[in-house]
C-alpha atoms as a PDB file:
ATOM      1  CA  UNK A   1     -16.522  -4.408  -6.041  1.00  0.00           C
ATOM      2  CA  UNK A   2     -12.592  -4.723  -4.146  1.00  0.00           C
ATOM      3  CA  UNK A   3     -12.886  -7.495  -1.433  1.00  0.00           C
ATOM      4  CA  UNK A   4     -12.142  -5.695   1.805  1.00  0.00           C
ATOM      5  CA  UNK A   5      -8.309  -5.883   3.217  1.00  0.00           C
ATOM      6  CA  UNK A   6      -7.996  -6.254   6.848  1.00  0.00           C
ATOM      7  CA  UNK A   7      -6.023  -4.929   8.996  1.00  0.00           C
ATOM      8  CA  UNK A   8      -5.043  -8.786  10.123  1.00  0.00           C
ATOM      9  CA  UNK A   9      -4.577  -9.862   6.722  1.00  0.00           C
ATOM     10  CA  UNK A  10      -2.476  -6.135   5.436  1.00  0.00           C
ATOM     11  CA  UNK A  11      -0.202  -7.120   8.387  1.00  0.00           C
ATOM     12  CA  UNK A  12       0.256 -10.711   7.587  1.00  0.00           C
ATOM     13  CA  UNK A  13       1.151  -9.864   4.599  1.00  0.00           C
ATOM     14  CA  UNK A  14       3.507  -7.409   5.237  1.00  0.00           C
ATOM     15  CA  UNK A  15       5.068  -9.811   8.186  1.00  0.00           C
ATOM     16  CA  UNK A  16       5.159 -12.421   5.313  1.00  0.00           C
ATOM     17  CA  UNK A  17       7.151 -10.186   2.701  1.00  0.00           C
ATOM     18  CA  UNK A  18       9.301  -9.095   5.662  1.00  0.00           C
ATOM     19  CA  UNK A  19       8.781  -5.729   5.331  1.00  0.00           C
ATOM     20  CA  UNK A  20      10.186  -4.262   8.433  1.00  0.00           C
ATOM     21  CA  UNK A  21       9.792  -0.120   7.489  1.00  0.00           C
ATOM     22  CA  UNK A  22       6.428   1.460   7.110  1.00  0.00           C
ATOM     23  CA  UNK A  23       5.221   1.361   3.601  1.00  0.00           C
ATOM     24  CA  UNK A  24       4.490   4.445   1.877  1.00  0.00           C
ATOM     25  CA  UNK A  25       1.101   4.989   1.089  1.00  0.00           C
ATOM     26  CA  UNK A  26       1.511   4.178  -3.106  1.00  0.00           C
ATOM     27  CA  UNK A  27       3.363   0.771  -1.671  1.00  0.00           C
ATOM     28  CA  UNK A  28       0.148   0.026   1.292  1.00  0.00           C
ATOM     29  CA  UNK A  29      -2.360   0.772  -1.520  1.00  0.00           C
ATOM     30  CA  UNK A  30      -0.571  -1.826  -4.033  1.00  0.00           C
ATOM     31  CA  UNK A  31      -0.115  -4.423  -1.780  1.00  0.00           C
ATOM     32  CA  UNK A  32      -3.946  -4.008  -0.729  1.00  0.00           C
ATOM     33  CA  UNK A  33      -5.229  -4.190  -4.204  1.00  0.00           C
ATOM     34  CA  UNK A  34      -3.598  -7.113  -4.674  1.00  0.00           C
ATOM     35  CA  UNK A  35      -4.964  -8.609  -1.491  1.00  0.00           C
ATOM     36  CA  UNK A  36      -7.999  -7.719  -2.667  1.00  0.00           C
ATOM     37  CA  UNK A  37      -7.176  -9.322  -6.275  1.00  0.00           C
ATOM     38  CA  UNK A  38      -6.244 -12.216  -4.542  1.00  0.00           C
ATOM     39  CA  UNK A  39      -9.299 -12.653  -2.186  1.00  0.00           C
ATOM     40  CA  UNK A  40     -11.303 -12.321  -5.488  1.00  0.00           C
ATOM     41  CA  UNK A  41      -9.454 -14.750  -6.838  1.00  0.00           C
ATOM     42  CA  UNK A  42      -9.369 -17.379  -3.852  1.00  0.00           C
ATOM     43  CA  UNK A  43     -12.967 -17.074  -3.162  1.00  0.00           C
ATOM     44  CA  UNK A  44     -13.883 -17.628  -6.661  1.00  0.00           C
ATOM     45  CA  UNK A  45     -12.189 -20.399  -7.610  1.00  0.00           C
ATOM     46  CA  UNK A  46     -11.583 -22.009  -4.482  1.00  0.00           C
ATOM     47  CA  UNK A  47     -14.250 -21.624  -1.871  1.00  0.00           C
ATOM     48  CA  UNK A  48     -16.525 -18.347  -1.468  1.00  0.00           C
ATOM     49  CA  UNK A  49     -16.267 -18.952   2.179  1.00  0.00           C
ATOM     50  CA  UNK A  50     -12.424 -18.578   2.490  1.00  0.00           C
ATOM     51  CA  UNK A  51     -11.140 -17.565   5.753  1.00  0.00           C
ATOM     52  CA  UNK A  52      -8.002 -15.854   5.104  1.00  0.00           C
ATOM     53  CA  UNK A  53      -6.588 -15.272   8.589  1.00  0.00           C
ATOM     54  CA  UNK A  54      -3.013 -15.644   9.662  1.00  0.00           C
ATOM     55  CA  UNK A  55      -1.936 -18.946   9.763  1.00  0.00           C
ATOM     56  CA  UNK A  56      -4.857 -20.352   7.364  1.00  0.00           C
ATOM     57  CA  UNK A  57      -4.568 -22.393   4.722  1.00  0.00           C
ATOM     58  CA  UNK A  58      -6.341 -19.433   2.275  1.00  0.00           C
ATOM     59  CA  UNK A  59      -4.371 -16.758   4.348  1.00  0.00           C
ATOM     60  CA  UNK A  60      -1.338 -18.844   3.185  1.00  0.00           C
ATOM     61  CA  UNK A  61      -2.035 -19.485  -0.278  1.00  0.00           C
ATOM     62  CA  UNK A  62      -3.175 -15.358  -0.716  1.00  0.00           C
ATOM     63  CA  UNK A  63       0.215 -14.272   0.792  1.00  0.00           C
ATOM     64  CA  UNK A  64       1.627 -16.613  -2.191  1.00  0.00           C
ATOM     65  CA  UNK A  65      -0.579 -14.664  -4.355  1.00  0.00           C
ATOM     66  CA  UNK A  66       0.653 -11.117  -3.354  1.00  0.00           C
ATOM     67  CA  UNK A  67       4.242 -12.090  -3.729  1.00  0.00           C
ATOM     68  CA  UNK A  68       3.843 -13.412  -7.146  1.00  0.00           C
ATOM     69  CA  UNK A  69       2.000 -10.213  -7.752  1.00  0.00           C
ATOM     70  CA  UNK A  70       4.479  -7.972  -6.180  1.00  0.00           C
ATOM     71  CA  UNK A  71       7.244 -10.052  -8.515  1.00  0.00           C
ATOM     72  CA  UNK A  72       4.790  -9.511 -11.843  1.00  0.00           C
ATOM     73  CA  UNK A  73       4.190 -12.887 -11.995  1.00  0.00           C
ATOM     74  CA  UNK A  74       0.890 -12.927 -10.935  1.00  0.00           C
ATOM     75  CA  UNK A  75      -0.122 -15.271 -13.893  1.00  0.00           C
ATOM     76  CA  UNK A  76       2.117 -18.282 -12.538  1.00  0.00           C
ATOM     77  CA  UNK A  77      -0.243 -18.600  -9.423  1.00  0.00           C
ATOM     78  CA  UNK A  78      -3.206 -20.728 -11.205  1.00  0.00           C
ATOM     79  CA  UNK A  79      -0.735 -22.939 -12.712  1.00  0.00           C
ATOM     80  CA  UNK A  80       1.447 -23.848  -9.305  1.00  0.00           C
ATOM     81  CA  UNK A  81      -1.295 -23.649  -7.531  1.00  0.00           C
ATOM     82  CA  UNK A  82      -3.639 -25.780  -9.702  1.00  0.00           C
ATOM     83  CA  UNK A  83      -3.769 -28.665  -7.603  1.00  0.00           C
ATOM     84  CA  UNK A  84      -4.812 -26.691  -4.550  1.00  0.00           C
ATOM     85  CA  UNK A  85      -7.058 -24.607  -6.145  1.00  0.00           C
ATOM     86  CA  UNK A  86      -8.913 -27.900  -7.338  1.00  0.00           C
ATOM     87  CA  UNK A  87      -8.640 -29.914  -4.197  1.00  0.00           C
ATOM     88  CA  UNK A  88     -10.080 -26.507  -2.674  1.00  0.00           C
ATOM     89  CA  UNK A  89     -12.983 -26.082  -4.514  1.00  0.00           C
ATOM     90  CA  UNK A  90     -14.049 -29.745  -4.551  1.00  0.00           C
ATOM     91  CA  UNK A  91     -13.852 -30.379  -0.674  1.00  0.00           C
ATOM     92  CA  UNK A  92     -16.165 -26.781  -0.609  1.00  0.00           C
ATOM     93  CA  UNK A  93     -18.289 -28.468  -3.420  1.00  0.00           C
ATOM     94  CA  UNK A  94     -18.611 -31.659  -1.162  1.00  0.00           C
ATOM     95  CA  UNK A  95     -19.325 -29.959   2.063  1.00  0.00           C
ATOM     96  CA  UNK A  96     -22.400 -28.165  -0.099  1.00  0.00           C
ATOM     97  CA  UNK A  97     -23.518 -31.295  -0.920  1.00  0.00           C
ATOM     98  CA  UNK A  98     -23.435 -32.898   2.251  1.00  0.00           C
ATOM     99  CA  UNK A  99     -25.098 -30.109   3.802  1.00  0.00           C
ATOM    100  CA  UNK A 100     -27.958 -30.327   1.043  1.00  0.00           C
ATOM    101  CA  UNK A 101     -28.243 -34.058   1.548  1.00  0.00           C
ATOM    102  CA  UNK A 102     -28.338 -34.465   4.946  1.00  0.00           C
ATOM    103  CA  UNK A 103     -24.779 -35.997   5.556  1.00  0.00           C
ATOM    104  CA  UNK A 104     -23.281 -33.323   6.979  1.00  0.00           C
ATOM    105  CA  UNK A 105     -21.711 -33.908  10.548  1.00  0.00           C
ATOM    106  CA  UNK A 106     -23.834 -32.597  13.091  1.00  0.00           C
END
């Protein structure tokens, strides 16, 4: 199942690519796929929570993933990215934790 695109997040990501003409619909339909690749991806590895919003930490790290996609070098991502991924899905492991154990702020 594709990870739904939003509107938000298509236009972030076209804001952060700097696309300034209207994509054709071949080029919108790319770009979303690999949104939704990257959503996938984020929520996977990193937290399945991920809010991927404009200005976000996850909304940052998928418009990284899009342009490496877009360049064909999608496969770089986990490896410069393999601190963050790791710090990300600890700190979502620890909040679970917390949350199970009772020492989650209230």
């Amino acid at each position: 199942m594709m990870e739904p695109v939003t509107e938000e997040i298509y236009q972030m990501l076209i804001d952060n690519m700097h696309i300034t003409y209207v994509p054709d619909e071949s080029t919108e339909r790319r770009i979303k796929n690999e949104a939704s690749s990257g959503i996938a991806y984020i929520r996977k590895y990193c937290d399945p929570e991920a809010d991927f919003g404009p200005g976000s930490r996850f909304g940052q790290m998928l418009c990284d993933y899009v342009l490496r996609a877009e360049a064909g070098a999608r496969e770089t991502f986990a490896v410069d990215f393999a601190g963050e991924i790791t710090a990300a899905h600890l700190e979502h492991e620890v909040e679970q934790y917390a949350g199970v154990t009772g020492y989650a702020e209230t």
